[in-house]
C-alpha atoms as a PDB file:
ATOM      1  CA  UNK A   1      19.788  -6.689   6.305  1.00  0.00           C
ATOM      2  CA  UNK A   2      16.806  -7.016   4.700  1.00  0.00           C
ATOM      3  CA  UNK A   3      15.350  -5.740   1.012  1.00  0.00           C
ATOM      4  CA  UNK A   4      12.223  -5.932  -0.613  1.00  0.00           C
ATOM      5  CA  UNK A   5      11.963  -4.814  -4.383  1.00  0.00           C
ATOM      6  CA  UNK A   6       9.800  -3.763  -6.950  1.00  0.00           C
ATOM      7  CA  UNK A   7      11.306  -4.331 -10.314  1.00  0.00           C
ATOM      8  CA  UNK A   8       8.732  -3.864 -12.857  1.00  0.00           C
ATOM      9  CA  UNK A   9       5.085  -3.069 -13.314  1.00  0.00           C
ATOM     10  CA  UNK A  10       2.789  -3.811 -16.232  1.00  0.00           C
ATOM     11  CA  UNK A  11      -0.262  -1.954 -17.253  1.00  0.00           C
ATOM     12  CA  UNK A  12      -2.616  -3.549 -19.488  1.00  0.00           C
ATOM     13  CA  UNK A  13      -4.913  -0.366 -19.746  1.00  0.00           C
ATOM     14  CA  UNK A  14      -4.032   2.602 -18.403  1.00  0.00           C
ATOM     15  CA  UNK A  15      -7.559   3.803 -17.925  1.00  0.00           C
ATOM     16  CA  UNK A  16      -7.131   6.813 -19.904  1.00  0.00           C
ATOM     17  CA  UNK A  17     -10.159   7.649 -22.370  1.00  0.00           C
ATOM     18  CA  UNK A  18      -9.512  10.244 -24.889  1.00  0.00           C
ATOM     19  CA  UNK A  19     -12.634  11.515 -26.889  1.00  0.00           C
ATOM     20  CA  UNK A  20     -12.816  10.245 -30.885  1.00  0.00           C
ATOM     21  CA  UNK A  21     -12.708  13.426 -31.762  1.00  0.00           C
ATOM     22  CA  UNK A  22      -9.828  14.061 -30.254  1.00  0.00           C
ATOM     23  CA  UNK A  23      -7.888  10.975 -31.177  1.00  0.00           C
ATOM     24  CA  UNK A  24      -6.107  12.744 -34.112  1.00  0.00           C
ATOM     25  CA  UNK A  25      -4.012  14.450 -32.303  1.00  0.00           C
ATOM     26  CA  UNK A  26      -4.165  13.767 -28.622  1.00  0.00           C
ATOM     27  CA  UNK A  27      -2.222  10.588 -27.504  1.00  0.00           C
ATOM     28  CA  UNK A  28      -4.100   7.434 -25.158  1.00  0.00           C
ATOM     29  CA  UNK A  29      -0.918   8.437 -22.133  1.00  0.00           C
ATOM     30  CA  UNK A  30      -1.758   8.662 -18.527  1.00  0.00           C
ATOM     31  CA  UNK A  31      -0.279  10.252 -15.106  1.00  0.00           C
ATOM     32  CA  UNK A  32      -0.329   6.948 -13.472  1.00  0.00           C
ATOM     33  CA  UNK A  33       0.802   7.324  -9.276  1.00  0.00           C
ATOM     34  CA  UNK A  34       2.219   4.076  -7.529  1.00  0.00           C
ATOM     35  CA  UNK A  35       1.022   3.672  -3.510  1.00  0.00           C
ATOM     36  CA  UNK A  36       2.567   1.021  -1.448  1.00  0.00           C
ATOM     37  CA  UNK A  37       1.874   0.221   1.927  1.00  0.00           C
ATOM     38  CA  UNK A  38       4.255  -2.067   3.972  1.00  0.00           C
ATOM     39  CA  UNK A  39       3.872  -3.182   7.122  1.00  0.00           C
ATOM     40  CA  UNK A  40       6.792  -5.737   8.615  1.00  0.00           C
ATOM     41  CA  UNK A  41       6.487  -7.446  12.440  1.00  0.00           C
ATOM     42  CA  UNK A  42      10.452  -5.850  12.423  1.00  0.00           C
ATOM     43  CA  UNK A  43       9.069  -2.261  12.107  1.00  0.00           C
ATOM     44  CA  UNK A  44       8.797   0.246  14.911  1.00  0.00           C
ATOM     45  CA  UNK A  45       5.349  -0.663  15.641  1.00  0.00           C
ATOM     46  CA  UNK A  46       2.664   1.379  18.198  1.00  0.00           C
ATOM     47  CA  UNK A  47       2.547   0.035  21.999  1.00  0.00           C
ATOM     48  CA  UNK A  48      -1.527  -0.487  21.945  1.00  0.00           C
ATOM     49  CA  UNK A  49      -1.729  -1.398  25.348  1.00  0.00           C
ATOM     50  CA  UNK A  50      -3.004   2.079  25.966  1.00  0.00           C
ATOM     51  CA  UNK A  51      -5.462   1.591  23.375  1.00  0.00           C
ATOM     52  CA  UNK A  52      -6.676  -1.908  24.728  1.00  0.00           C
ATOM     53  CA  UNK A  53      -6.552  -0.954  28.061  1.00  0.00           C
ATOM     54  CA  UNK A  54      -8.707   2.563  27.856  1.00  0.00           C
ATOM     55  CA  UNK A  55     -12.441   2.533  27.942  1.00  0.00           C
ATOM     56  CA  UNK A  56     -12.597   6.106  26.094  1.00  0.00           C
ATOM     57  CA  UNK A  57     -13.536   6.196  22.455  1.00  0.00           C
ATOM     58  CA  UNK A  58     -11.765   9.146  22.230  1.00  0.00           C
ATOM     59  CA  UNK A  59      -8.621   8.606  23.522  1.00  0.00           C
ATOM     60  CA  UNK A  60      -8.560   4.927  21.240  1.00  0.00           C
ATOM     61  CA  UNK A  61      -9.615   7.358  18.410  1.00  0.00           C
ATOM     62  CA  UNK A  62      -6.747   9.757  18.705  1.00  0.00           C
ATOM     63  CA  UNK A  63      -4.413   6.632  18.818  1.00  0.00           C
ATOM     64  CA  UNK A  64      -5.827   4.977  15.538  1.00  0.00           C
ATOM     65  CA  UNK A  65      -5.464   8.566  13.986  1.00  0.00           C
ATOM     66  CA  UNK A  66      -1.720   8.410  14.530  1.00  0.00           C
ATOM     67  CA  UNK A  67      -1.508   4.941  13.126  1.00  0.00           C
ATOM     68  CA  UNK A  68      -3.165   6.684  10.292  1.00  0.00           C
ATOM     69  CA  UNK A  69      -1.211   9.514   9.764  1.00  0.00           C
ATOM     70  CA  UNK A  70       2.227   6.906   9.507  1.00  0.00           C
ATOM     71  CA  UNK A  71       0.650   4.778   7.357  1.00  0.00           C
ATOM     72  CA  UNK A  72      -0.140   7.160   5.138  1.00  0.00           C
ATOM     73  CA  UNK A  73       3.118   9.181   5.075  1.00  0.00           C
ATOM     74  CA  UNK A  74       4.794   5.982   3.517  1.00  0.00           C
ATOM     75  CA  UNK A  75       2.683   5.585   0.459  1.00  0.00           C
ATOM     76  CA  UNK A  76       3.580   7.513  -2.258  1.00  0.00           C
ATOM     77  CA  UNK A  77       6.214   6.563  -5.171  1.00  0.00           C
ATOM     78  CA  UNK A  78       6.721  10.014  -7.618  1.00  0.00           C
ATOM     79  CA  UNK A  79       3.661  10.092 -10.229  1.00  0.00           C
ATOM     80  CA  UNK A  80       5.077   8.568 -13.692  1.00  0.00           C
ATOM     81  CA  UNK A  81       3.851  10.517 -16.766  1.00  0.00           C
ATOM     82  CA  UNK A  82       3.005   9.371 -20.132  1.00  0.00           C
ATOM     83  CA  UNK A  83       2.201   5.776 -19.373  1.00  0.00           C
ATOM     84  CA  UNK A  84       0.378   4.018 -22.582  1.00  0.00           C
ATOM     85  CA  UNK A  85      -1.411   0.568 -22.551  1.00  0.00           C
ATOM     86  CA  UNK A  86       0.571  -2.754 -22.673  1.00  0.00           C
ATOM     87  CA  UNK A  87       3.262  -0.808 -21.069  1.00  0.00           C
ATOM     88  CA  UNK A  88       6.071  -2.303 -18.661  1.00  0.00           C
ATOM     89  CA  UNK A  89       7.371  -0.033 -15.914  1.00  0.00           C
ATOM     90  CA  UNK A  90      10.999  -1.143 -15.349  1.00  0.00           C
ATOM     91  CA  UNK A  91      12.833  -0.126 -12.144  1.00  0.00           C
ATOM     92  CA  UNK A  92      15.985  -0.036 -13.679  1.00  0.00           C
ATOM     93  CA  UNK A  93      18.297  -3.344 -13.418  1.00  0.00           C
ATOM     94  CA  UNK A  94      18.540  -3.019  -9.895  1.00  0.00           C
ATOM     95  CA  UNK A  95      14.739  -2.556  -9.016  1.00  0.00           C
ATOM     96  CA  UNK A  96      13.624   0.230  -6.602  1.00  0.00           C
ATOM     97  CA  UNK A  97      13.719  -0.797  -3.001  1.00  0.00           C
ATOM     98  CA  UNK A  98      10.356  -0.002  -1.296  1.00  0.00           C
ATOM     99  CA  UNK A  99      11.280  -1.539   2.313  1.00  0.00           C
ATOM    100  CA  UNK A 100      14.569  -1.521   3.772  1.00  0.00           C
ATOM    101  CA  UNK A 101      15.522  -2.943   7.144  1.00  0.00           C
ATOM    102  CA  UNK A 102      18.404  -4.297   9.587  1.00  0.00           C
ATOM    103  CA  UNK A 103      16.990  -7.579  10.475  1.00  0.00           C
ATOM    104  CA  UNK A 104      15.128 -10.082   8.631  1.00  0.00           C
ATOM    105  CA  UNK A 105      11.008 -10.369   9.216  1.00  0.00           C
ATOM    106  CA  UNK A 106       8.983 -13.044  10.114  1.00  0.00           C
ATOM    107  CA  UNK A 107       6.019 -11.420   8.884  1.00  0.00           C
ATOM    108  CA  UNK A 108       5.285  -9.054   5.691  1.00  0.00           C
ATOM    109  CA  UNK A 109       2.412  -7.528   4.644  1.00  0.00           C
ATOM    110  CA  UNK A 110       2.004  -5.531   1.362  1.00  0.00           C
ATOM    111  CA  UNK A 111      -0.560  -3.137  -0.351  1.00  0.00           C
ATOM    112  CA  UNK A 112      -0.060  -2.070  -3.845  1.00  0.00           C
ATOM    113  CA  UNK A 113      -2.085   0.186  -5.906  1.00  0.00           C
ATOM    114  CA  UNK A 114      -1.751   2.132  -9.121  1.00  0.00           C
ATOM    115  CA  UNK A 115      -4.174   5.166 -10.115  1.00  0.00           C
ATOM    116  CA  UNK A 116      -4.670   6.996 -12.962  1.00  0.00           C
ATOM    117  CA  UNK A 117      -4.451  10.691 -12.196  1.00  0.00           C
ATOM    118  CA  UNK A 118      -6.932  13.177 -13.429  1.00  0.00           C
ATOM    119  CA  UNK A 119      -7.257  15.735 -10.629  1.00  0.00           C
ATOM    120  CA  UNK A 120      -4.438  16.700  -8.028  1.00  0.00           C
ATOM    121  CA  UNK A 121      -3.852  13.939  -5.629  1.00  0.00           C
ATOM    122  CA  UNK A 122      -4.470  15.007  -2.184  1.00  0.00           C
ATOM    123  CA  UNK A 123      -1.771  15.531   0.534  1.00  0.00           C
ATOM    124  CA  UNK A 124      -1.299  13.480   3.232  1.00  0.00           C
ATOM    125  CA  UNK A 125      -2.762  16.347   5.547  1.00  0.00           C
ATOM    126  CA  UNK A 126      -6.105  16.198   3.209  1.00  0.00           C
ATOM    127  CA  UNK A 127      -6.475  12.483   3.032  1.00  0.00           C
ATOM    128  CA  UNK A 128      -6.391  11.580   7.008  1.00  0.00           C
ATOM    129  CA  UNK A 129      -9.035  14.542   7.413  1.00  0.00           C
ATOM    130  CA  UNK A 130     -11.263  12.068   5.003  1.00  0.00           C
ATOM    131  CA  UNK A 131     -10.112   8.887   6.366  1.00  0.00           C
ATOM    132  CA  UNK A 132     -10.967   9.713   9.857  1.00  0.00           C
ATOM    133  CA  UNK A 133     -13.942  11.580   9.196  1.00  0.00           C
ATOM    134  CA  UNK A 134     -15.672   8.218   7.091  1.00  0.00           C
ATOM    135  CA  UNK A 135     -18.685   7.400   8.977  1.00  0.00           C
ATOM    136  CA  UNK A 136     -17.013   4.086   9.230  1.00  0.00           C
ATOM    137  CA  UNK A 137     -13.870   5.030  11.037  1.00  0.00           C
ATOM    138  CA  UNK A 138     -15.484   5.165  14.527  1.00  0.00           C
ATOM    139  CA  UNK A 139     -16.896   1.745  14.459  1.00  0.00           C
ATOM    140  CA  UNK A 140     -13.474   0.583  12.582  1.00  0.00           C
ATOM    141  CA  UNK A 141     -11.603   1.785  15.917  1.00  0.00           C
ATOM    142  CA  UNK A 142     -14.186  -0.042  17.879  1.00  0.00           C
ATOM    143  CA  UNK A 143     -14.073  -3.134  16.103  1.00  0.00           C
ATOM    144  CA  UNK A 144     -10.115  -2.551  16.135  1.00  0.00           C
ATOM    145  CA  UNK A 145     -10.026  -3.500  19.496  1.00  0.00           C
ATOM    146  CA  UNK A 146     -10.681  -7.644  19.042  1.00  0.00           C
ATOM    147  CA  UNK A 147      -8.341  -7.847  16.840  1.00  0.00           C
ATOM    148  CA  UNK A 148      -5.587  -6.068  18.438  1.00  0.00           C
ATOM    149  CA  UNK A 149      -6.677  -8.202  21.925  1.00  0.00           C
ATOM    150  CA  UNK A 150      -6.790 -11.720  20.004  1.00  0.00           C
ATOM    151  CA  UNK A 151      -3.552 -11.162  18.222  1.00  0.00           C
ATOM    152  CA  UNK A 152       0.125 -12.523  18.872  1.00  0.00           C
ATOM    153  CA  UNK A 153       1.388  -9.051  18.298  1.00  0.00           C
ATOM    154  CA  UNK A 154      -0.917  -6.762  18.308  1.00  0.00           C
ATOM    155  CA  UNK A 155       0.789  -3.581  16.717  1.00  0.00           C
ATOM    156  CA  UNK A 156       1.630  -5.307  13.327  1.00  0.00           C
ATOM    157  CA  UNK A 157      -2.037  -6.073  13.804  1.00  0.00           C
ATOM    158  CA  UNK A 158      -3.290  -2.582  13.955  1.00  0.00           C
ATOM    159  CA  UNK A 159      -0.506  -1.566  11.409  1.00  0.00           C
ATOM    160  CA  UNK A 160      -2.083  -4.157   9.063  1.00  0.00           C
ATOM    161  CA  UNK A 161      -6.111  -3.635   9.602  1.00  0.00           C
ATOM    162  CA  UNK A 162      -4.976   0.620   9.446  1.00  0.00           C
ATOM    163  CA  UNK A 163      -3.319   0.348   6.331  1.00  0.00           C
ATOM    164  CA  UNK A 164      -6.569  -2.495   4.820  1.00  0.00           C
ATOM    165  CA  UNK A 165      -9.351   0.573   5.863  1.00  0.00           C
ATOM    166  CA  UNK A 166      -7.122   2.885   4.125  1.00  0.00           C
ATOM    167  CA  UNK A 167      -6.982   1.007   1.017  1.00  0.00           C
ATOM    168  CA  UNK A 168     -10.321   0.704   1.004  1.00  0.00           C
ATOM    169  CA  UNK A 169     -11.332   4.181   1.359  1.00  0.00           C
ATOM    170  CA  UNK A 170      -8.936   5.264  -0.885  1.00  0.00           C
ATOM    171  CA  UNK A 171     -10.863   2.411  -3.373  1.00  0.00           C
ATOM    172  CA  UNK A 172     -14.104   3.847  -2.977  1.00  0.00           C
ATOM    173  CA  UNK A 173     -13.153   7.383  -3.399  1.00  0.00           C
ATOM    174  CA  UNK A 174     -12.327   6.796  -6.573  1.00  0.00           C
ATOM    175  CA  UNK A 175     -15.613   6.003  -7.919  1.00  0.00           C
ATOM    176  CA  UNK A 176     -16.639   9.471  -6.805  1.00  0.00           C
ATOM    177  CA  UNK A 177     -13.483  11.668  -8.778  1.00  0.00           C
ATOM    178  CA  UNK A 178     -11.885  11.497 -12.202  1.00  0.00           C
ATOM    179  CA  UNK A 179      -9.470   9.241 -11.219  1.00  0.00           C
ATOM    180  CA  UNK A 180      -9.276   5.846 -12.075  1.00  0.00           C
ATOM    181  CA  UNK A 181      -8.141   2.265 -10.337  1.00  0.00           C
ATOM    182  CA  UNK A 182      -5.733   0.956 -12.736  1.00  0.00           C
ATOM    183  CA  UNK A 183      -4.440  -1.722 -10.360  1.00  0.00           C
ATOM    184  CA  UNK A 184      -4.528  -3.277  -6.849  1.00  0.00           C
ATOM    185  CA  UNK A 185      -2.130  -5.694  -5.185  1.00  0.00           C
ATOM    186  CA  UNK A 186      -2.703  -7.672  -1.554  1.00  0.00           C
ATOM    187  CA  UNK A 187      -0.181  -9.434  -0.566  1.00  0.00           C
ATOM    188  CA  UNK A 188       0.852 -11.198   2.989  1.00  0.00           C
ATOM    189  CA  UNK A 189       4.297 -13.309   3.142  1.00  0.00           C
ATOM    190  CA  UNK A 190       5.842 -15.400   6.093  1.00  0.00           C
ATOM    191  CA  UNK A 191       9.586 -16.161   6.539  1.00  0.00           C
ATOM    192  CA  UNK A 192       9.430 -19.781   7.093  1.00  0.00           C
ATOM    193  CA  UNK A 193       6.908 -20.391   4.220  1.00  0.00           C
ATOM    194  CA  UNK A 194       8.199 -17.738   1.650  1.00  0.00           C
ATOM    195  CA  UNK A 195      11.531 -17.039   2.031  1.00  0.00           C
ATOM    196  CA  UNK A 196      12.946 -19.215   4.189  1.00  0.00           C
ATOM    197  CA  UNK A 197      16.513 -18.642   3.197  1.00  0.00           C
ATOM    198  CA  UNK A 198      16.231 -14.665   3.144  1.00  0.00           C
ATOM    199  CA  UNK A 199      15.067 -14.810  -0.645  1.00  0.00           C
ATOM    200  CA  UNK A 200      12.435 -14.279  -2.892  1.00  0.00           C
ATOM    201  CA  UNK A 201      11.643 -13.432  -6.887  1.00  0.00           C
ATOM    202  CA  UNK A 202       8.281 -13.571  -8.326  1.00  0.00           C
ATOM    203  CA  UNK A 203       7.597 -12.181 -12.164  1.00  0.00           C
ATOM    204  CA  UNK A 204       4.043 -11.431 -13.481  1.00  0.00           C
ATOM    205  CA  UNK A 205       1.921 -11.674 -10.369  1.00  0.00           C
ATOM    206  CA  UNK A 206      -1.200 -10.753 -11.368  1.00  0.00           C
ATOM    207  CA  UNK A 207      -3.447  -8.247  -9.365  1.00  0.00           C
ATOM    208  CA  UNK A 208      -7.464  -8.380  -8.562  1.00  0.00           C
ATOM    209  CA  UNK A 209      -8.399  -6.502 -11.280  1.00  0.00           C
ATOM    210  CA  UNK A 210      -6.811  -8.535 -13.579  1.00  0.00           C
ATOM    211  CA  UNK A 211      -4.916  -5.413 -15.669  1.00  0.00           C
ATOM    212  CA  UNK A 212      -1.636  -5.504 -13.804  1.00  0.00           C
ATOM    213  CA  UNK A 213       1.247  -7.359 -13.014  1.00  0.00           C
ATOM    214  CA  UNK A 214       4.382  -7.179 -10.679  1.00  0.00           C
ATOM    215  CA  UNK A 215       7.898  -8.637 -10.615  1.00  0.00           C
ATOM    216  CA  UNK A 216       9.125  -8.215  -7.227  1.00  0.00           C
ATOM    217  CA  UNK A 217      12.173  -9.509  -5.455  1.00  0.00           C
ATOM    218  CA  UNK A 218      13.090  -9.905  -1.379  1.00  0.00           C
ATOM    219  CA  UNK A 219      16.717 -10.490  -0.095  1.00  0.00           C
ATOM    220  CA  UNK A 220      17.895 -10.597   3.432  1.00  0.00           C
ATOM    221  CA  UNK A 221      20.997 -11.997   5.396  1.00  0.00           C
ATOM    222  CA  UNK A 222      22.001 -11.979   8.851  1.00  0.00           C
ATOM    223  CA  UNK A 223      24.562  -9.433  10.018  1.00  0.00           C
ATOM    224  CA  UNK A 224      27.680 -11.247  11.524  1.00  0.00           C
ATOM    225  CA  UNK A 225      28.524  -9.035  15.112  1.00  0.00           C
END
């Protein structure tokens, strides 16, 4: 069995501004929404021979798409409300398992984002409309293909890059609403360097932006038959 846990988050600024004149009685809290994105080599990953072996843009497009849409129906953890600055998010004193599985991987991969919510977040339906609609997602898919060839398994590849071009619309959406990037996490781990005995525990990793930071924990064993 294998585990991976988040077990607390900590918010510098919660990228909440409330007017001066409204300071008096309005409080600095935020709706703050927690994304992950996991991919593992262990998962049930896509069969892209189809998608290397076609010549139609198309039919490669239509298989990215679905990529997509399970990438993105694994993202969400509930919105938390009333989140203030300097605040740690604790997971109780078991942490909140965000990847479960029955074996152990050799390969992990892990995006983690928290936004401050203004506006309604949109459903998953909503969001792969936009995602595969960017004026970059047809030359993504074509690029896709290299990678996928040149790698040693190429569906955690396309798993990986999917979930990356998500991210990174999702990023630059956010300059254009009134919601705010409070945090984001990249992370990539390997069994033999990083948990070569089936564990892992990490406190106060910091993020890019320099105003988060995540205890997480991994545990896995082998299953006696």
């Amino acid at each position: 069995m294998f585990f991976f846990r988040i077990n607390k988050v900590r918010i510098a600024k919660n990228r909440e501004t409330v007017p001066f004149w409204a300071s008096l009685w309005e409080r600095d809290e935020a709706e703050v929404e927690l994304w992950s994105f996991i991919t593992a080599d262990n998962m049930l990953l896509p069969d892209m021979s189809e998608f290397v072996a076609t010549n139609d843009p198309r039919k490669r497009k239509e298989i990215v798409e679905e990529i997509a849409s399970q990438v993105l129906s694994s993202r969400k953890i509930a919105p938390i409300e009333n989140v203030r600055d300097n605040q740690t998010l604790t997971f109780g004193d078991t942490g909140y398992v965000l990847f479960q599985t029955e074996t152990i991987p050799e390969s992990f991969n892990w995006n983690f984002l928290a936004i401050e919510l203004d506006e309604k977040e949109r459903d998953n339906a909503t969001r792969l409309r936009e995602v595969i609609s960017d004026p970059d997602f047809d030359r993504f898919t074509g690029n896709l293909v290299n990678a996928v060839m040149k790698a040693p398994n190429p569906g955690f590849q396309a798993v990986v890059s999917v979930g990356k071009f998500i991210t990174s619309r999702i990023l630059r959406d956010l300059e254009n609403n009134t919601n705010d990037l409070i945090g984001v996490l990249y992370m990539s781990l390997n069994r033999r360097e990083h948990y070569p005995h089936g564990e892992r525990k990490k406190d106060n990793v910091g993020d890019l932006s320099n105003n988060m930071w995540v205890d997480y924990s991994l545990f896995g064993f082998e299953q006696k038959i």
